[in-house]
PDB file of N, CA and C in Angstrom:
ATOM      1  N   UNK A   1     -24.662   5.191 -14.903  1.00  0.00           N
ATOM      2  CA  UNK A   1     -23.400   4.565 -14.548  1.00  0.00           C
ATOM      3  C   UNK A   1     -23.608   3.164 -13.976  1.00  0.00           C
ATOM      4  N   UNK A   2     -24.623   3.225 -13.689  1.00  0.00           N
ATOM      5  CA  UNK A   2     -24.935   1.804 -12.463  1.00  0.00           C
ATOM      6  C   UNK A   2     -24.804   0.234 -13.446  1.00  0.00           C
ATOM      7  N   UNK A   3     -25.739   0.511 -15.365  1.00  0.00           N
ATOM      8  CA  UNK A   3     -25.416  -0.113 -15.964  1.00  0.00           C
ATOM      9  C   UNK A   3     -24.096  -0.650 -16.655  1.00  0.00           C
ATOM     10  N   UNK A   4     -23.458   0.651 -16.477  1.00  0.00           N
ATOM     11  CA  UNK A   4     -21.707   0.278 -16.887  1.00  0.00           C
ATOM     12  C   UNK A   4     -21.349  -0.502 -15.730  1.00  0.00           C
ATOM     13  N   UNK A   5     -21.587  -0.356 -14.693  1.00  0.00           N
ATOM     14  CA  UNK A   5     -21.003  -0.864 -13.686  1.00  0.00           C
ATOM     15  C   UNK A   5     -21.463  -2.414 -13.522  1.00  0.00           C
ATOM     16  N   UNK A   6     -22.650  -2.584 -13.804  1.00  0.00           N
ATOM     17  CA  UNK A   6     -23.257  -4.022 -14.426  1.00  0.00           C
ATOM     18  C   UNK A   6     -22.558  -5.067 -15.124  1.00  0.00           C
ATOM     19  N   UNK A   7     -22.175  -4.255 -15.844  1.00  0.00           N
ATOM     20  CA  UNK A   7     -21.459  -4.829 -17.610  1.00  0.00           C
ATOM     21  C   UNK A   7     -20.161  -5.215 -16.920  1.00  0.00           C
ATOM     22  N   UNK A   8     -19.635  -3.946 -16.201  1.00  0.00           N
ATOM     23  CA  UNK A   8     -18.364  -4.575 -15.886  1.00  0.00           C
ATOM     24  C   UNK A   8     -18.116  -5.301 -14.880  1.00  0.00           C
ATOM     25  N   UNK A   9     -18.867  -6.006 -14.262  1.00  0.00           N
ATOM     26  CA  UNK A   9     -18.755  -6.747 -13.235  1.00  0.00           C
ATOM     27  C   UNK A   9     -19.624  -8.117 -14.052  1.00  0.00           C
ATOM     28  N   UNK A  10     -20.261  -8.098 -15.014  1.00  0.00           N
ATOM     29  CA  UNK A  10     -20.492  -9.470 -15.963  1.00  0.00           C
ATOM     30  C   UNK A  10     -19.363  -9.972 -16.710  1.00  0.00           C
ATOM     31  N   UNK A  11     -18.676  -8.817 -17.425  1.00  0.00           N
ATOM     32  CA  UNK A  11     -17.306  -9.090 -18.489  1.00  0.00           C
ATOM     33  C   UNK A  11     -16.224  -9.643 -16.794  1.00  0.00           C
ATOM     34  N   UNK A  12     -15.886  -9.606 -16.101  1.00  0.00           N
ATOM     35  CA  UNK A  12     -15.361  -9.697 -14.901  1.00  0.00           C
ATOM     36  C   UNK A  12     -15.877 -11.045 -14.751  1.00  0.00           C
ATOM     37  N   UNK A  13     -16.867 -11.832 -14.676  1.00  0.00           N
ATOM     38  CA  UNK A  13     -17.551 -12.661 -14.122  1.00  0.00           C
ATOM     39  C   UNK A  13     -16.965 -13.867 -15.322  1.00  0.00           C
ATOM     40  N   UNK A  14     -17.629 -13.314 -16.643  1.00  0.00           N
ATOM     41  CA  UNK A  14     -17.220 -14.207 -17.655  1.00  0.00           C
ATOM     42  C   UNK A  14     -15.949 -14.576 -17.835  1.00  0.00           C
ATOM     43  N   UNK A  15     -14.802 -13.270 -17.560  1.00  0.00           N
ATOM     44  CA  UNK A  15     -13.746 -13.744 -17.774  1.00  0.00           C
ATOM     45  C   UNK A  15     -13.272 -14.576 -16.628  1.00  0.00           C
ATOM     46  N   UNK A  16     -13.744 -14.759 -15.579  1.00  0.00           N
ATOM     47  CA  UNK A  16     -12.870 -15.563 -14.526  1.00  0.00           C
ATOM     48  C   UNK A  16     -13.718 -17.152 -15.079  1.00  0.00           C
ATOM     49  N   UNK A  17     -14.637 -16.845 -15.546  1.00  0.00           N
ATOM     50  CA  UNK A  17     -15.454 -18.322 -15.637  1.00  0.00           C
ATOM     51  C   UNK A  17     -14.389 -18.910 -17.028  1.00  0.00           C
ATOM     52  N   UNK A  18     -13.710 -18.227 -18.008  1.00  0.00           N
ATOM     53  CA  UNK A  18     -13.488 -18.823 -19.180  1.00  0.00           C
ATOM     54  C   UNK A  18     -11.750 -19.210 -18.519  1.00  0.00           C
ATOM     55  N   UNK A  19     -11.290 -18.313 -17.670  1.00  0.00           N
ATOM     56  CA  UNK A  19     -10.376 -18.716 -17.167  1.00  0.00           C
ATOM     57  C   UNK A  19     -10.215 -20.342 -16.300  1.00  0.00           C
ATOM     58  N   UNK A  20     -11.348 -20.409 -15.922  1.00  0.00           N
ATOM     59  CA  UNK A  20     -11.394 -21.671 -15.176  1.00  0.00           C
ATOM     60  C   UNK A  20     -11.586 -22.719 -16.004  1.00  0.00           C
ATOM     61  N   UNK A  21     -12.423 -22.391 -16.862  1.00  0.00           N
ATOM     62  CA  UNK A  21     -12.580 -23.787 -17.892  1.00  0.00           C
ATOM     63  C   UNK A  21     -10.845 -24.030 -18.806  1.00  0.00           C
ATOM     64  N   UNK A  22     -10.134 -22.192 -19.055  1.00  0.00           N
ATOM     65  CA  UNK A  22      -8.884 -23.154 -19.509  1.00  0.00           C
ATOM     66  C   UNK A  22      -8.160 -23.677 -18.398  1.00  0.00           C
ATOM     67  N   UNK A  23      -7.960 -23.485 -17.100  1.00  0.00           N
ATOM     68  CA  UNK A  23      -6.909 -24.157 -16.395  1.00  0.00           C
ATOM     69  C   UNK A  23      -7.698 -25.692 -16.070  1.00  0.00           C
ATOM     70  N   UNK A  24      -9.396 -26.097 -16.398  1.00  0.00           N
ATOM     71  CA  UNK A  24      -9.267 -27.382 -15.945  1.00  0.00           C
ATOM     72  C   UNK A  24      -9.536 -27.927 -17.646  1.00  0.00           C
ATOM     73  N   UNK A  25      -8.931 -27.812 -18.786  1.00  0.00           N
ATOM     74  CA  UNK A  25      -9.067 -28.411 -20.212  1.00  0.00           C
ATOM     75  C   UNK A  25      -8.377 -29.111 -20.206  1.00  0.00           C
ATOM     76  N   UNK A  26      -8.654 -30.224 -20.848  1.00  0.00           N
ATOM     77  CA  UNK A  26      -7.650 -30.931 -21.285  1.00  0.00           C
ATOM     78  C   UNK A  26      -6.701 -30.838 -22.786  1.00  0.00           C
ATOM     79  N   UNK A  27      -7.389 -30.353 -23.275  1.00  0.00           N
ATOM     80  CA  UNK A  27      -6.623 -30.051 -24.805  1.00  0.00           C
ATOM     81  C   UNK A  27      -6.523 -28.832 -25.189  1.00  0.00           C
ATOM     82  N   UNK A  28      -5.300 -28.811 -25.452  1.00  0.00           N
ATOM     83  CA  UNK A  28      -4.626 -27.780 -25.876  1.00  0.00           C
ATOM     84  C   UNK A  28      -5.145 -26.494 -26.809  1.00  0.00           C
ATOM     85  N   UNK A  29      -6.009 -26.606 -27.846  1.00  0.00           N
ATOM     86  CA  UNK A  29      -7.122 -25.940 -28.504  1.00  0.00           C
ATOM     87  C   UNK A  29      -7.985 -25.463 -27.737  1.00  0.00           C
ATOM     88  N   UNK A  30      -8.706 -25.839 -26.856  1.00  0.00           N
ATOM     89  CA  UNK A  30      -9.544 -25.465 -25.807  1.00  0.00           C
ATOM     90  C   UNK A  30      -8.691 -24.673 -24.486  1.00  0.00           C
ATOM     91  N   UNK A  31      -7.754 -25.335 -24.263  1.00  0.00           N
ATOM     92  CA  UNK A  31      -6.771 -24.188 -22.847  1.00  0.00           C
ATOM     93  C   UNK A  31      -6.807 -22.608 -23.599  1.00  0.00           C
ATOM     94  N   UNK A  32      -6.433 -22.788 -25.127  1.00  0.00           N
ATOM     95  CA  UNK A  32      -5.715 -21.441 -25.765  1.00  0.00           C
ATOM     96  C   UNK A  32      -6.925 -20.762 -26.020  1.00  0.00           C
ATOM     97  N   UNK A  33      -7.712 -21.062 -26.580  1.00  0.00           N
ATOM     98  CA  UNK A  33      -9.164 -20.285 -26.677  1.00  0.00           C
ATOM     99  C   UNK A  33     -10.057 -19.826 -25.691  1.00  0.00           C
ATOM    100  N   UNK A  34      -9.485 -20.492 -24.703  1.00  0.00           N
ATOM    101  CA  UNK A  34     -10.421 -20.550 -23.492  1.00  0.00           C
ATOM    102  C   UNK A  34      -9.304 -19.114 -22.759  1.00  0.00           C
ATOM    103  N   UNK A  35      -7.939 -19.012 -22.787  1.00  0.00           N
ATOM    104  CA  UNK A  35      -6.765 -18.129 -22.399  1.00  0.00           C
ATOM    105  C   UNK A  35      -7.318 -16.939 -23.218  1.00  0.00           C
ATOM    106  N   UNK A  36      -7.386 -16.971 -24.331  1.00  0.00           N
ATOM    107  CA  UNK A  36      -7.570 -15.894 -25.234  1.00  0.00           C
ATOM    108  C   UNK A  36      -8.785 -14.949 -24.959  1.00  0.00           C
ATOM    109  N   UNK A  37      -9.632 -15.412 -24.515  1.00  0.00           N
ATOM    110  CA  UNK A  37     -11.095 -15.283 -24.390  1.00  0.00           C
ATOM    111  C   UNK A  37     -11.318 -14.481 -23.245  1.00  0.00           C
ATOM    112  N   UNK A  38     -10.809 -14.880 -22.215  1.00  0.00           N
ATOM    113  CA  UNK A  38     -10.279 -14.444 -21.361  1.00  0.00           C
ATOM    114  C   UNK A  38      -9.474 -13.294 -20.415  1.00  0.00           C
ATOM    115  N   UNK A  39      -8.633 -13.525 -21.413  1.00  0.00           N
ATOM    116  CA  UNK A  39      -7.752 -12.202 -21.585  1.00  0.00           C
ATOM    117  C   UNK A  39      -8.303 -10.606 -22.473  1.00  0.00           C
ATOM    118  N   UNK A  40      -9.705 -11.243 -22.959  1.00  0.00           N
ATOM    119  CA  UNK A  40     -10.095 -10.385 -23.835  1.00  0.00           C
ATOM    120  C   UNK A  40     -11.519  -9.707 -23.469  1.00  0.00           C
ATOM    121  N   UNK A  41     -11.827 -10.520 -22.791  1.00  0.00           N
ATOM    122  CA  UNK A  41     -13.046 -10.040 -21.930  1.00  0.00           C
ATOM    123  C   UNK A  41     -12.778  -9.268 -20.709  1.00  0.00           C
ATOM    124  N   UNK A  42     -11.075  -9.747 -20.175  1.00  0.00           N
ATOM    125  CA  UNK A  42     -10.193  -8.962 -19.168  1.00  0.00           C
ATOM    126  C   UNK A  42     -10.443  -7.193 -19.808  1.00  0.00           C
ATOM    127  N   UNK A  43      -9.928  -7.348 -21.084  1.00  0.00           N
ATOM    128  CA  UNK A  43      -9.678  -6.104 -21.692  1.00  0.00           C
ATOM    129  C   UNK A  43     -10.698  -5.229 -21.934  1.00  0.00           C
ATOM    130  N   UNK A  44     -11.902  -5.612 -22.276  1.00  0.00           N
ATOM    131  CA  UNK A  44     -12.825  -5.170 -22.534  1.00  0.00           C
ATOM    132  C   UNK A  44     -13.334  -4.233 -20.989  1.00  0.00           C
ATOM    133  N   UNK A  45     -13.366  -5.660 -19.868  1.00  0.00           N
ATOM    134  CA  UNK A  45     -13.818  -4.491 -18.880  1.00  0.00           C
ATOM    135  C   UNK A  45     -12.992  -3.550 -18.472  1.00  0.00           C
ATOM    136  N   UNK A  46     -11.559  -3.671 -18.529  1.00  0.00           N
ATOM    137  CA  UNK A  46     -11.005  -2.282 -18.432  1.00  0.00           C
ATOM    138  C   UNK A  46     -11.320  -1.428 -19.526  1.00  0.00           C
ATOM    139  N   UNK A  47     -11.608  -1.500 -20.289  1.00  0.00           N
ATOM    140  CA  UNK A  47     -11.547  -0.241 -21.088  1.00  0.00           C
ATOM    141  C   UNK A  47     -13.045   0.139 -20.608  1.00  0.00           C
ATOM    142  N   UNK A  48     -13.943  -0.395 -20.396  1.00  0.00           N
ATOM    143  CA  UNK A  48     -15.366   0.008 -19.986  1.00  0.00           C
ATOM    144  C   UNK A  48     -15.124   0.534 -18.756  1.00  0.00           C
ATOM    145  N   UNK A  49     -14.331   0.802 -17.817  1.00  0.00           N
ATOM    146  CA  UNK A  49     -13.762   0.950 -16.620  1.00  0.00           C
ATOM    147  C   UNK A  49     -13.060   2.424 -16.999  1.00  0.00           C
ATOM    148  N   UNK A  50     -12.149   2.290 -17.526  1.00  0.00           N
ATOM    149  CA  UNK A  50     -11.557   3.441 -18.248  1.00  0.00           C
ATOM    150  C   UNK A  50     -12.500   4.740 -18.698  1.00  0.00           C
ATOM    151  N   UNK A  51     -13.307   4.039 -19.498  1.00  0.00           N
ATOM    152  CA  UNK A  51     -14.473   4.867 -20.344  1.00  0.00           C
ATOM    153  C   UNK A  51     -14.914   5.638 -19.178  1.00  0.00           C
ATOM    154  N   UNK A  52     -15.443   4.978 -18.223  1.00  0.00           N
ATOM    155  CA  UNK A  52     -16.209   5.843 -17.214  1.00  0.00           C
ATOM    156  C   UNK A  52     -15.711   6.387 -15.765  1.00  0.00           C
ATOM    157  N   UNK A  53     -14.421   6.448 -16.058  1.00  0.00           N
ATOM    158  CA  UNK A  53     -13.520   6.986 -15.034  1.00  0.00           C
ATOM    159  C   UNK A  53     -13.568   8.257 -15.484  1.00  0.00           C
ATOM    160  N   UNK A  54     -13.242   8.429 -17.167  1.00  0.00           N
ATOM    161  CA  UNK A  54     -13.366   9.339 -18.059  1.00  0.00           C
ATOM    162  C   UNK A  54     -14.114  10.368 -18.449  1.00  0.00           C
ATOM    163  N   UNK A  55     -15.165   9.824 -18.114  1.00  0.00           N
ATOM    164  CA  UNK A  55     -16.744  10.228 -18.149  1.00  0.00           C
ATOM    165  C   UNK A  55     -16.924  11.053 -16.822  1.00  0.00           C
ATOM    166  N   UNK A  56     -16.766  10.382 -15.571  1.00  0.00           N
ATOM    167  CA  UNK A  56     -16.673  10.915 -14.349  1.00  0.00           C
ATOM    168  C   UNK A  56     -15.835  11.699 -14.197  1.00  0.00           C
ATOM    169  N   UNK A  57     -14.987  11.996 -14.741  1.00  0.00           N
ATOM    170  CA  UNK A  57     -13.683  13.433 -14.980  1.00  0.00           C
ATOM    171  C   UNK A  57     -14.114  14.026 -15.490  1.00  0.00           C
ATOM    172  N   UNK A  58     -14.856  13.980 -16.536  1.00  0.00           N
ATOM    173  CA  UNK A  58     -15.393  14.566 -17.834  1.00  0.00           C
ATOM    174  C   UNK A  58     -14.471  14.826 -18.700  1.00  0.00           C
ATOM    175  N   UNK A  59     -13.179  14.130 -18.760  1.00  0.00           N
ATOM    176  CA  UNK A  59     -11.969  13.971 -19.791  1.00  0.00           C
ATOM    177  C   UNK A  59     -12.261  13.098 -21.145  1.00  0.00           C
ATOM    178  N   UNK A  60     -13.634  12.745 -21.331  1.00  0.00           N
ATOM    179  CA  UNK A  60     -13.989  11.473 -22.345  1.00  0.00           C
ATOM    180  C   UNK A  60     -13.523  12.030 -23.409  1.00  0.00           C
ATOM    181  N   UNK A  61     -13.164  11.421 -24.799  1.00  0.00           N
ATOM    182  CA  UNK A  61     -12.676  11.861 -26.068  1.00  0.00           C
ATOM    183  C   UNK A  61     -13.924  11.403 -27.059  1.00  0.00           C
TER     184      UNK A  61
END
């Protein structure tokens, strides 16, 4: 678990870092990719979060 817990505190890390590069971009292509990216690496660690809440219930599918 300790490695899930790794991962999700890197995907956590990355996404606040891609968040920062879109709020200081200047162009518009770069804010949205940089938003997207973001939001998706957001997602990822919840579901890796999820996974092993799941796991720790022993409810996994």
């Amino acid at each position: 678990m300790k490695d899930y817990q790794a991962q999700v505190e890197k995907l956590r890390r990355d996404a606040a870092e891609c968040a920062l590069i879109r709020d200081l971009a200047t162009d518009k292509a770069k804010r949205d990719l940089f938003g997207r990216l973001a939001s998706h690496l957001t997602g990822l660690a919840e579901q890796v979060e999820m996974a092993m809440r799941a796991r720790k219930n022993g409810t996994e599918k």
